[in-house]
C-alpha atoms as a PDB file:
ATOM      1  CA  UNK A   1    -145.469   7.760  34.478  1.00  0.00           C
ATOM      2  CA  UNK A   2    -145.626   6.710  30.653  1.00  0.00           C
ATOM      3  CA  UNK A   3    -144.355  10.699  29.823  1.00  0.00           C
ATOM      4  CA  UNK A   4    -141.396   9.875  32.251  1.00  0.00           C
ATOM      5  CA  UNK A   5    -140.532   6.842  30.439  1.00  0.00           C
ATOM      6  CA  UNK A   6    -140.883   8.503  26.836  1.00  0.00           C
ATOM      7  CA  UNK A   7    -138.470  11.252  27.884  1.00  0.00           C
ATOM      8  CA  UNK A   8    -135.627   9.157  29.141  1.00  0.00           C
ATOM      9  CA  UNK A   9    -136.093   6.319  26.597  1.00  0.00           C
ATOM     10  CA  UNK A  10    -134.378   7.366  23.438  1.00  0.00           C
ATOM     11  CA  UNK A  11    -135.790   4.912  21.532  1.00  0.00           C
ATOM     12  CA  UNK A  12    -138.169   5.187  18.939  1.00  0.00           C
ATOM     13  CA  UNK A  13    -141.812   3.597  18.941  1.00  0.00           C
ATOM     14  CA  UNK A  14    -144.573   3.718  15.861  1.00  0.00           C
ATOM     15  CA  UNK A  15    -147.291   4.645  18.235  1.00  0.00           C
ATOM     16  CA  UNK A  16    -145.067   7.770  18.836  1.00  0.00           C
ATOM     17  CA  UNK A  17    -144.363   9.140  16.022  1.00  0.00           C
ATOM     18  CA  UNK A  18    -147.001  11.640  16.268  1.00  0.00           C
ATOM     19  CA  UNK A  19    -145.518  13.819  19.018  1.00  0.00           C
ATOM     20  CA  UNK A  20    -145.001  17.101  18.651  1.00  0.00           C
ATOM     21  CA  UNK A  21    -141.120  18.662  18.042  1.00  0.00           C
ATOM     22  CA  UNK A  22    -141.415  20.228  21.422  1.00  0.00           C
ATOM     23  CA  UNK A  23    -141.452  16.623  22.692  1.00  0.00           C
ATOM     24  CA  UNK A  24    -137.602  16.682  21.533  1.00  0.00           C
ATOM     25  CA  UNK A  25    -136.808  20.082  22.812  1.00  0.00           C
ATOM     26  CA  UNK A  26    -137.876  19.075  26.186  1.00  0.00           C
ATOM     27  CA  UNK A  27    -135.562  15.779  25.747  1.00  0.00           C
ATOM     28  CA  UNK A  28    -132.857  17.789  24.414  1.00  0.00           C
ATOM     29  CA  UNK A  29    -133.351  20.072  27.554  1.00  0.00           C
ATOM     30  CA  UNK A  30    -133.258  16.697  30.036  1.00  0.00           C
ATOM     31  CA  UNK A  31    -130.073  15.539  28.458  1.00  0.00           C
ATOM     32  CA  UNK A  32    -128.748  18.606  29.498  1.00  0.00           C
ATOM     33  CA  UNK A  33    -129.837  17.889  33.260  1.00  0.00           C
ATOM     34  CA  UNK A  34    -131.444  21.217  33.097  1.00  0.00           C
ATOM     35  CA  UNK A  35    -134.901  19.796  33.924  1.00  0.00           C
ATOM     36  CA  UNK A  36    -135.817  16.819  36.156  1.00  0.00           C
ATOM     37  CA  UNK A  37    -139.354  15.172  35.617  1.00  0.00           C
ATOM     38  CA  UNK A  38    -140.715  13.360  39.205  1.00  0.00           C
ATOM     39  CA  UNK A  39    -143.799  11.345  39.134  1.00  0.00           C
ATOM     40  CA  UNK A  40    -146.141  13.630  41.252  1.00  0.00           C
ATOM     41  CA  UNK A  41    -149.047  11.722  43.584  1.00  0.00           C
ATOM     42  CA  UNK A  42    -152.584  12.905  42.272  1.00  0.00           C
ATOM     43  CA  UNK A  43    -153.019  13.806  46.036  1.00  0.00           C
ATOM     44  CA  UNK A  44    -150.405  16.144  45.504  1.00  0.00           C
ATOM     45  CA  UNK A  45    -150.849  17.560  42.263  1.00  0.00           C
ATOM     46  CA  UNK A  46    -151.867  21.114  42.233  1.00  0.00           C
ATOM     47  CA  UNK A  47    -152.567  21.189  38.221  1.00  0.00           C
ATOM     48  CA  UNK A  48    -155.754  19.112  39.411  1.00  0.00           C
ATOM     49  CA  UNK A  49    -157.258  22.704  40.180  1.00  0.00           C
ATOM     50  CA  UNK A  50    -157.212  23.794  36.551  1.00  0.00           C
ATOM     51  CA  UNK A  51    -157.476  20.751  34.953  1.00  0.00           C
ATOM     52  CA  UNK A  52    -159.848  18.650  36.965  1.00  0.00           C
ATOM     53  CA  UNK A  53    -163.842  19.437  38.483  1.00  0.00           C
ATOM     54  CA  UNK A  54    -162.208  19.141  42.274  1.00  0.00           C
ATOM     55  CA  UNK A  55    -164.178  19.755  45.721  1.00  0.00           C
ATOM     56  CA  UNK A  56    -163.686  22.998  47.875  1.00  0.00           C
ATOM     57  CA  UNK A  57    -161.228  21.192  50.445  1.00  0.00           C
ATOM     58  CA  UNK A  58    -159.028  20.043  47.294  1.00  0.00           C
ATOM     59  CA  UNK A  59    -159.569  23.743  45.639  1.00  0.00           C
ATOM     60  CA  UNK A  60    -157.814  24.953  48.942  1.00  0.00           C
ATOM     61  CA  UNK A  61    -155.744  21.975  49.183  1.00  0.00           C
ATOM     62  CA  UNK A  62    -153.785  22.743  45.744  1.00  0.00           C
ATOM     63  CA  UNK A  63    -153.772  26.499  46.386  1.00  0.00           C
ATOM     64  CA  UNK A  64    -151.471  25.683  49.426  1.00  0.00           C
ATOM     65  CA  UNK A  65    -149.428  23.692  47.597  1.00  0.00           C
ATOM     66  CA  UNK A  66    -148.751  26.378  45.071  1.00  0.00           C
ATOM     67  CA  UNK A  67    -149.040  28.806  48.012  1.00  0.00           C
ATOM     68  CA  UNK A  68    -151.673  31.433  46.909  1.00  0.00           C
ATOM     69  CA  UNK A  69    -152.906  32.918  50.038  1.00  0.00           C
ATOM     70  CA  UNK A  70    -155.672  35.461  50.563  1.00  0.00           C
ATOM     71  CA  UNK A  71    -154.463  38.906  50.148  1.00  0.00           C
ATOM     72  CA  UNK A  72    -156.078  41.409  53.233  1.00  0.00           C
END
């Protein structure tokens, strides 16, 4: 939720100020209301597959989100 916050607050902090440049592209591109950040649940995450050691149910769980399915 603290990303959120940094993109939409325009405001400049000293704990920031080592962010990367692509920080401002990405607020450049939410000015532009081509991009809308949501606060996603950690139930319903799917980047917990790649990023996170996750059981076999919530292995399956994110591939339906993304909807990967078996291919016969």
């Amino acid at each position: 939720m603290n990303a959120i916050f940094l993109m939409k607050n325009h405001v400049y902090y000293t704990r920031t100020e080592h962010i990367d440049d692509s920080f401002y592209f990405v607020r450049e591109i939410l000015k532009e209301d081509d991009l809308v950040l949501e606060k996603i649940h950690t139930q319903e995450n799917p980047t917990d597959m790649l990023t996170k050691v996750i059981s076999e149910a919530k292995f399956n769980h994110c591939k339906n989100l993304l909807h990967i399915f078996p291919v016969a």
